[in-house]
PDB file of N, CA and C in Angstrom:
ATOM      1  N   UNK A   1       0.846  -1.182   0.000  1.00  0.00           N
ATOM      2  CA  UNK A   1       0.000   0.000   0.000  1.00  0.00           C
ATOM      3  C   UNK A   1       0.886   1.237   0.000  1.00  0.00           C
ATOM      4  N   UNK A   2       0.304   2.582  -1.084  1.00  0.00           N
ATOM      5  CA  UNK A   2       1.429   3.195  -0.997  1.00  0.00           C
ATOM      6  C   UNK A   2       0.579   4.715  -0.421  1.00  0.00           C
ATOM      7  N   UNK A   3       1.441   5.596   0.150  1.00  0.00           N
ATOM      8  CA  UNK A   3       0.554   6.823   0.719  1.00  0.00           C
ATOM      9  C   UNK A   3       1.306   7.527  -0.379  1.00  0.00           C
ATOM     10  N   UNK A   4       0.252   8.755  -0.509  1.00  0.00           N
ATOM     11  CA  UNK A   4       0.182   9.849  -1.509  1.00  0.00           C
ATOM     12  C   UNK A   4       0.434  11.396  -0.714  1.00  0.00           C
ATOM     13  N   UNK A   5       1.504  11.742  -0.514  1.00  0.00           N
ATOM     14  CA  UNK A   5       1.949  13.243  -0.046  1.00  0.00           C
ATOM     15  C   UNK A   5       1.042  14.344  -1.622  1.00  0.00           C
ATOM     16  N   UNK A   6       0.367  15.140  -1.575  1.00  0.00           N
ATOM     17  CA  UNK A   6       0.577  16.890  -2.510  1.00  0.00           C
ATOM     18  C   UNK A   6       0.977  17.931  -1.374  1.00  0.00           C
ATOM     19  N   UNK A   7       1.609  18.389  -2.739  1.00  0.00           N
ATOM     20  CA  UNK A   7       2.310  19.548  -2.492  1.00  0.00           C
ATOM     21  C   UNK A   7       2.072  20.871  -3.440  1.00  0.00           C
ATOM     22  N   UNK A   8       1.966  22.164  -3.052  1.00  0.00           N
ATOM     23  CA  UNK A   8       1.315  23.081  -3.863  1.00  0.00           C
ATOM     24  C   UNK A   8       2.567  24.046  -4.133  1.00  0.00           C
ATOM     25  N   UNK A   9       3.233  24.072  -5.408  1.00  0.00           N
ATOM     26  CA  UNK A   9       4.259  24.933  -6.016  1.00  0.00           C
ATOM     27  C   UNK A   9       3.865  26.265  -6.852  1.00  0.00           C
ATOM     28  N   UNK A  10       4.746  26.931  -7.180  1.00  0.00           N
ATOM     29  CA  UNK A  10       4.032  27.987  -8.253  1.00  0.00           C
ATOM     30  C   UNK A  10       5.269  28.356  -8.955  1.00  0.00           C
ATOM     31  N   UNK A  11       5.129  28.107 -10.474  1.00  0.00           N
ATOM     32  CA  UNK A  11       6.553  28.427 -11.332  1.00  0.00           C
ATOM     33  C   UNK A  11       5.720  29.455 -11.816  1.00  0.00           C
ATOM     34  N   UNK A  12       6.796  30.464 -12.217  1.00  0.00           N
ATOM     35  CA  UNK A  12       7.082  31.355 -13.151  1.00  0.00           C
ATOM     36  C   UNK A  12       7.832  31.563 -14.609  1.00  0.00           C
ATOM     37  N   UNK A  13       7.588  32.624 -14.768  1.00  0.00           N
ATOM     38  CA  UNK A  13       9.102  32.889 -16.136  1.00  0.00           C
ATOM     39  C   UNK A  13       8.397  34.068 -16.790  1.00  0.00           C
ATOM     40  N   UNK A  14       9.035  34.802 -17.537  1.00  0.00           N
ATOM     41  CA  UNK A  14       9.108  36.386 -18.427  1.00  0.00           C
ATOM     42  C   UNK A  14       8.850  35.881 -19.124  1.00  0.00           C
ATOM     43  N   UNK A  15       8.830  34.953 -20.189  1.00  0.00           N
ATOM     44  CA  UNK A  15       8.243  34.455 -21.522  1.00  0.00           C
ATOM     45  C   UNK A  15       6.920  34.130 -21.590  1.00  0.00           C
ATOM     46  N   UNK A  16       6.611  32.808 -20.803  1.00  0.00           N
ATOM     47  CA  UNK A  16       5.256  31.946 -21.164  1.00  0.00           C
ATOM     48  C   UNK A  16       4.515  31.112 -19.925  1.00  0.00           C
ATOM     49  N   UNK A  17       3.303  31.068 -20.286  1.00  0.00           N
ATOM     50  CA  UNK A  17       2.766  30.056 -19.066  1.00  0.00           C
ATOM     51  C   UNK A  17       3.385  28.840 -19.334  1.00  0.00           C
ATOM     52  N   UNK A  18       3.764  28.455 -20.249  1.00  0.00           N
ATOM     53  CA  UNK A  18       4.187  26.937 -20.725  1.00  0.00           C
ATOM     54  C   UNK A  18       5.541  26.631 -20.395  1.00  0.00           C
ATOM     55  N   UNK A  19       6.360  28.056 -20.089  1.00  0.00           N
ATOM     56  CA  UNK A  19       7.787  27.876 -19.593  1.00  0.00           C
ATOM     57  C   UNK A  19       7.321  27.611 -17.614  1.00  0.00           C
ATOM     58  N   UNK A  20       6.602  28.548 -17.564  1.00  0.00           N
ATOM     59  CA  UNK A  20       6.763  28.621 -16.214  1.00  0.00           C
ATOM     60  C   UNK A  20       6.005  27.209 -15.629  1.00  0.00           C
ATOM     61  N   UNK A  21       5.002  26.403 -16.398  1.00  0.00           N
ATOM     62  CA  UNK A  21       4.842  25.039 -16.093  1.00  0.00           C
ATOM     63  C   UNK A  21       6.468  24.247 -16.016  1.00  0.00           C
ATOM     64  N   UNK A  22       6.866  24.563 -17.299  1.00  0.00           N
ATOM     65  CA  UNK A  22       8.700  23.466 -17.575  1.00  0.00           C
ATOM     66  C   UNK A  22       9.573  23.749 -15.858  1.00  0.00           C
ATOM     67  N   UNK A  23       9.195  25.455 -15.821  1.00  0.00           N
ATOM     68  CA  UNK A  23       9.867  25.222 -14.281  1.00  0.00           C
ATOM     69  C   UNK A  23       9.546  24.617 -12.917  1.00  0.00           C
ATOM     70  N   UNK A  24       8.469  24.301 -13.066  1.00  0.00           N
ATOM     71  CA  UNK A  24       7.849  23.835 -11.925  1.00  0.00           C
ATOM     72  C   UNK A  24       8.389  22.256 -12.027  1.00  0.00           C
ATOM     73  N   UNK A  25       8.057  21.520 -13.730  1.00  0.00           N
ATOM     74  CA  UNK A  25       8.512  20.039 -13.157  1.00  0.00           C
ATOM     75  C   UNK A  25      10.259  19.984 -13.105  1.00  0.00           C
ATOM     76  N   UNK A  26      11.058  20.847 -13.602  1.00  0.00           N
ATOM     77  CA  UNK A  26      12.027  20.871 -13.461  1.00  0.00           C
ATOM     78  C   UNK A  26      12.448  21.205 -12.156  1.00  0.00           C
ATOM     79  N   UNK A  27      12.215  21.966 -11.121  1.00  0.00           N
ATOM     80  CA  UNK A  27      12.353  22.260 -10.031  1.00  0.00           C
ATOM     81  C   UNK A  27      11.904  21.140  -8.950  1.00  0.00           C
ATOM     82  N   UNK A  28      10.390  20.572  -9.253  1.00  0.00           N
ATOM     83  CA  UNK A  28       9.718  19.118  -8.638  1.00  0.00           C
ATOM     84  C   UNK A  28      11.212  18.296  -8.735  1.00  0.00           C
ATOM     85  N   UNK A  29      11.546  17.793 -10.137  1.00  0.00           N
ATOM     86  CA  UNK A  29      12.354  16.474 -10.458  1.00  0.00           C
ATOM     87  C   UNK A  29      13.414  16.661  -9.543  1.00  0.00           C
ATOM     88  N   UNK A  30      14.377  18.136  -8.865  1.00  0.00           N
ATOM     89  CA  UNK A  30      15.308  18.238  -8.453  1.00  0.00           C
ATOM     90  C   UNK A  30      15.303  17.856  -7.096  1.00  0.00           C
ATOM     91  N   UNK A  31      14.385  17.574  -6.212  1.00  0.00           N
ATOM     92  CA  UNK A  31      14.342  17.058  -5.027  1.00  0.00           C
ATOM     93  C   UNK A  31      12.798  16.053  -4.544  1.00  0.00           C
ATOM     94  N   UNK A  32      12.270  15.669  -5.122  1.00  0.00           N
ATOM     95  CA  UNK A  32      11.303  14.377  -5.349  1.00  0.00           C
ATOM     96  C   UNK A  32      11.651  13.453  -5.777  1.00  0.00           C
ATOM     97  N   UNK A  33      10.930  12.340  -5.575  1.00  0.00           N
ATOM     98  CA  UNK A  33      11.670  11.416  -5.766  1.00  0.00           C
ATOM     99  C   UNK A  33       9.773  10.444  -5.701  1.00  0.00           C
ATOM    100  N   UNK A  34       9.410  10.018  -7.028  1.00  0.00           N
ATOM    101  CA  UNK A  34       8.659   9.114  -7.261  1.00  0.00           C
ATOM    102  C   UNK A  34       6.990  10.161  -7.509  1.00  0.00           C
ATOM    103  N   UNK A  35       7.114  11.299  -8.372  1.00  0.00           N
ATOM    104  CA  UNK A  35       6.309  12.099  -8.607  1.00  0.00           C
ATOM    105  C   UNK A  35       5.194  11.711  -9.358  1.00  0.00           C
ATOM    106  N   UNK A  36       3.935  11.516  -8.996  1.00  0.00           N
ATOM    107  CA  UNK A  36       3.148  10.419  -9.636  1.00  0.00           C
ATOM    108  C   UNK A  36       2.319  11.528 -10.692  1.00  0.00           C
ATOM    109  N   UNK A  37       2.240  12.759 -10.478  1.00  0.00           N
ATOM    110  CA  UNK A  37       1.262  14.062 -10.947  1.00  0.00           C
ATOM    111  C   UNK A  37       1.252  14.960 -10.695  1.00  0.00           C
ATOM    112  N   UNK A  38       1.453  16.035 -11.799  1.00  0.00           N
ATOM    113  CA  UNK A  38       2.044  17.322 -11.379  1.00  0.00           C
ATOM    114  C   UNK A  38       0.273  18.376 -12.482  1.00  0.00           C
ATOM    115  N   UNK A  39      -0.407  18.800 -11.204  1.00  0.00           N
ATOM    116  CA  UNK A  39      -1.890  19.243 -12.241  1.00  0.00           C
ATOM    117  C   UNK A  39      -1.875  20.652 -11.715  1.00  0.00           C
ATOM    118  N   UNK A  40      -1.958  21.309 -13.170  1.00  0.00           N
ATOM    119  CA  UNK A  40      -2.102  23.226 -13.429  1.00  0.00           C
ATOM    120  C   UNK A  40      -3.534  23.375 -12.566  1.00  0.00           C
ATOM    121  N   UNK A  41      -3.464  23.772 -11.183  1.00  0.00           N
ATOM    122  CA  UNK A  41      -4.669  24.583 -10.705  1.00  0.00           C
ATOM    123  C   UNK A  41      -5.152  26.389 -10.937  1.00  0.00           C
ATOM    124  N   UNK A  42      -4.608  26.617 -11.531  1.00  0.00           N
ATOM    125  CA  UNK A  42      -4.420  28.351 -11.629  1.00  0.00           C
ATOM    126  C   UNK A  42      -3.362  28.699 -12.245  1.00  0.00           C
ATOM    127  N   UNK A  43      -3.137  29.495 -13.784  1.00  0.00           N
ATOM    128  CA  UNK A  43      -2.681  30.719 -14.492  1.00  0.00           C
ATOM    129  C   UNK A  43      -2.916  31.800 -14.291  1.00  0.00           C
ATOM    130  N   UNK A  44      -2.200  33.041 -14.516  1.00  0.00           N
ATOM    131  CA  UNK A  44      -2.360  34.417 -13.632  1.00  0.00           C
ATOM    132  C   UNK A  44      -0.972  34.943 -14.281  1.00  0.00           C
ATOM    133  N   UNK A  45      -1.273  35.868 -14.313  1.00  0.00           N
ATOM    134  CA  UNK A  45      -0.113  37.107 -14.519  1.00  0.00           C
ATOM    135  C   UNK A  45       0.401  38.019 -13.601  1.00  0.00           C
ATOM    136  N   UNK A  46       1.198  38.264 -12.877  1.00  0.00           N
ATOM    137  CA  UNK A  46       2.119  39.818 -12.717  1.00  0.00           C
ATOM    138  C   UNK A  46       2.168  41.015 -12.989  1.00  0.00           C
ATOM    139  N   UNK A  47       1.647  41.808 -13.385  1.00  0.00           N
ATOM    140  CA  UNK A  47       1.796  43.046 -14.182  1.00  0.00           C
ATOM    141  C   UNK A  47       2.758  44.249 -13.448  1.00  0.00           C
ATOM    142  N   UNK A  48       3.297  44.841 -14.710  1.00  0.00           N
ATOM    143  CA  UNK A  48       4.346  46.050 -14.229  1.00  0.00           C
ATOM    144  C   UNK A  48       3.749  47.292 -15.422  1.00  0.00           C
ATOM    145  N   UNK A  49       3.642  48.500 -14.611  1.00  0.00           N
ATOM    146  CA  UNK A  49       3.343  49.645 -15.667  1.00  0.00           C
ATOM    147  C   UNK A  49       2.511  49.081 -16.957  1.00  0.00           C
ATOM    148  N   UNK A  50       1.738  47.908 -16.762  1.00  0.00           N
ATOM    149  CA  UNK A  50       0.361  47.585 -17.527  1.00  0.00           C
ATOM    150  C   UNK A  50       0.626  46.773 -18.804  1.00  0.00           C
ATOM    151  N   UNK A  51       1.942  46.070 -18.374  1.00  0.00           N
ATOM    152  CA  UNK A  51       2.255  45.226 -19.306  1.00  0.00           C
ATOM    153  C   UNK A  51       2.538  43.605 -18.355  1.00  0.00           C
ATOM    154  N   UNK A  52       2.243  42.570 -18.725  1.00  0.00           N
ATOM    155  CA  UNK A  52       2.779  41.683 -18.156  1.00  0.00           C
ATOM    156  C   UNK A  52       4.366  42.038 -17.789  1.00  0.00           C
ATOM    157  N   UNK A  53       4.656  40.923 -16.727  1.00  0.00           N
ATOM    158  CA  UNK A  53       5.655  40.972 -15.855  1.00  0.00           C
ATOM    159  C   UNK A  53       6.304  39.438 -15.825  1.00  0.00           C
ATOM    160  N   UNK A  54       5.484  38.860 -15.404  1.00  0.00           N
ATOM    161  CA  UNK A  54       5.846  37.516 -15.154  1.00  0.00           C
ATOM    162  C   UNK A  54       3.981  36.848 -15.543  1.00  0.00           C
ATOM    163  N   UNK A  55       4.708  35.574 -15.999  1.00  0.00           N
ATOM    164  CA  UNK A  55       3.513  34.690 -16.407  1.00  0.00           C
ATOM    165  C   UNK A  55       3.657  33.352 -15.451  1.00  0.00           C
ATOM    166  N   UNK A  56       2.571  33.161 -14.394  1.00  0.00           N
ATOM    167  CA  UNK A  56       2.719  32.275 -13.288  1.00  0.00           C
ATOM    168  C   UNK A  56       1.619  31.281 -13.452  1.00  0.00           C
ATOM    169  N   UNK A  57       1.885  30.036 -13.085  1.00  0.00           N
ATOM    170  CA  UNK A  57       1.127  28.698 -12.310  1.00  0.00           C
ATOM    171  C   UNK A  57       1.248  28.775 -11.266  1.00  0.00           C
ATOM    172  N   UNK A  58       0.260  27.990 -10.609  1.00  0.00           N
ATOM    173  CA  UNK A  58      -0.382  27.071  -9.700  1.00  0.00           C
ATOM    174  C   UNK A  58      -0.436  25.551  -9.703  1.00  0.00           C
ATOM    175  N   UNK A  59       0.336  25.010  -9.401  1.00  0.00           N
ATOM    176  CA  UNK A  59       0.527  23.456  -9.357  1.00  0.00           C
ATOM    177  C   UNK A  59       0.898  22.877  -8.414  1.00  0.00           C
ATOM    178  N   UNK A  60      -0.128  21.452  -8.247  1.00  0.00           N
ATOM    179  CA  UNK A  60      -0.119  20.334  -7.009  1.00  0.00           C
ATOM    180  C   UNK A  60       0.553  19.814  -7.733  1.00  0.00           C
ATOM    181  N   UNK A  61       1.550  19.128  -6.970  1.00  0.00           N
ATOM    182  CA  UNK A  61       2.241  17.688  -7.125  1.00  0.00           C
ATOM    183  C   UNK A  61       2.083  16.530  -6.147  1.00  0.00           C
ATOM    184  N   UNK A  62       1.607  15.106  -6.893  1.00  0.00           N
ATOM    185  CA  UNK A  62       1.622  14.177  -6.121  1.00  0.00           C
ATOM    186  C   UNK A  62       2.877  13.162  -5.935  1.00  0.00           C
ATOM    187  N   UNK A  63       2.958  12.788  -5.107  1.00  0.00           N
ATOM    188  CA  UNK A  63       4.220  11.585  -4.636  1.00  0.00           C
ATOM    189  C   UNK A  63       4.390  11.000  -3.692  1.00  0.00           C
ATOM    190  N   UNK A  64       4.919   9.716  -4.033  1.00  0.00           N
ATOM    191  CA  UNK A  64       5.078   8.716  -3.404  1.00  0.00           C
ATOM    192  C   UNK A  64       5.785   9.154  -1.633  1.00  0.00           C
ATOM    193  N   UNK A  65       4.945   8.572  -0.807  1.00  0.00           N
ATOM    194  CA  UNK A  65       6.043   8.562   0.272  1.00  0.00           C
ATOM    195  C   UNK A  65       6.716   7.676   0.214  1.00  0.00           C
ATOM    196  N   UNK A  66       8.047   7.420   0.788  1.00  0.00           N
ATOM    197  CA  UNK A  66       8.699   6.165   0.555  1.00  0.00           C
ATOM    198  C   UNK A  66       9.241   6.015   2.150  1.00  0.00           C
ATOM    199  N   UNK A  67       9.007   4.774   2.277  1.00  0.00           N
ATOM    200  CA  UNK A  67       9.382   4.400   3.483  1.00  0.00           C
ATOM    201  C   UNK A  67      10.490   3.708   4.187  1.00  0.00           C
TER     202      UNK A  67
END
């Protein structure tokens, strides 16, 4: 039987929502270990002087506890 830890992250990036997803599992992979699901709860922007700023997620990640 295996237990299920989430965890709630939020990537960014100046380019794209689609980069700032890449940072989130790239950042997950660097200290997890058996990541079963990583799901977009919320996109949103930053704004500076009325231009975007930063383009941000909202993401749970699920994983394995290991015992």
């Amino acid at each position: 039987m295996s237990v299920v830890k989430i965890i709630e992250l939020v990537g960014e990036s100046k380019e794209s929502w689609h980069d700032a997803i890449n940072n989130v599992i790239i950042e997950a992979k660097k200290t997890l270990r058996g990541i079963r699901r990583i799901g977009i709860e919320e996109f949103d922007v930053r704004m500076a002087d009325d231009n975007v700023d930063v383009y941000r997620v909202r993401a749970k990640v699920s994983f394995r506890i290991e015992r």
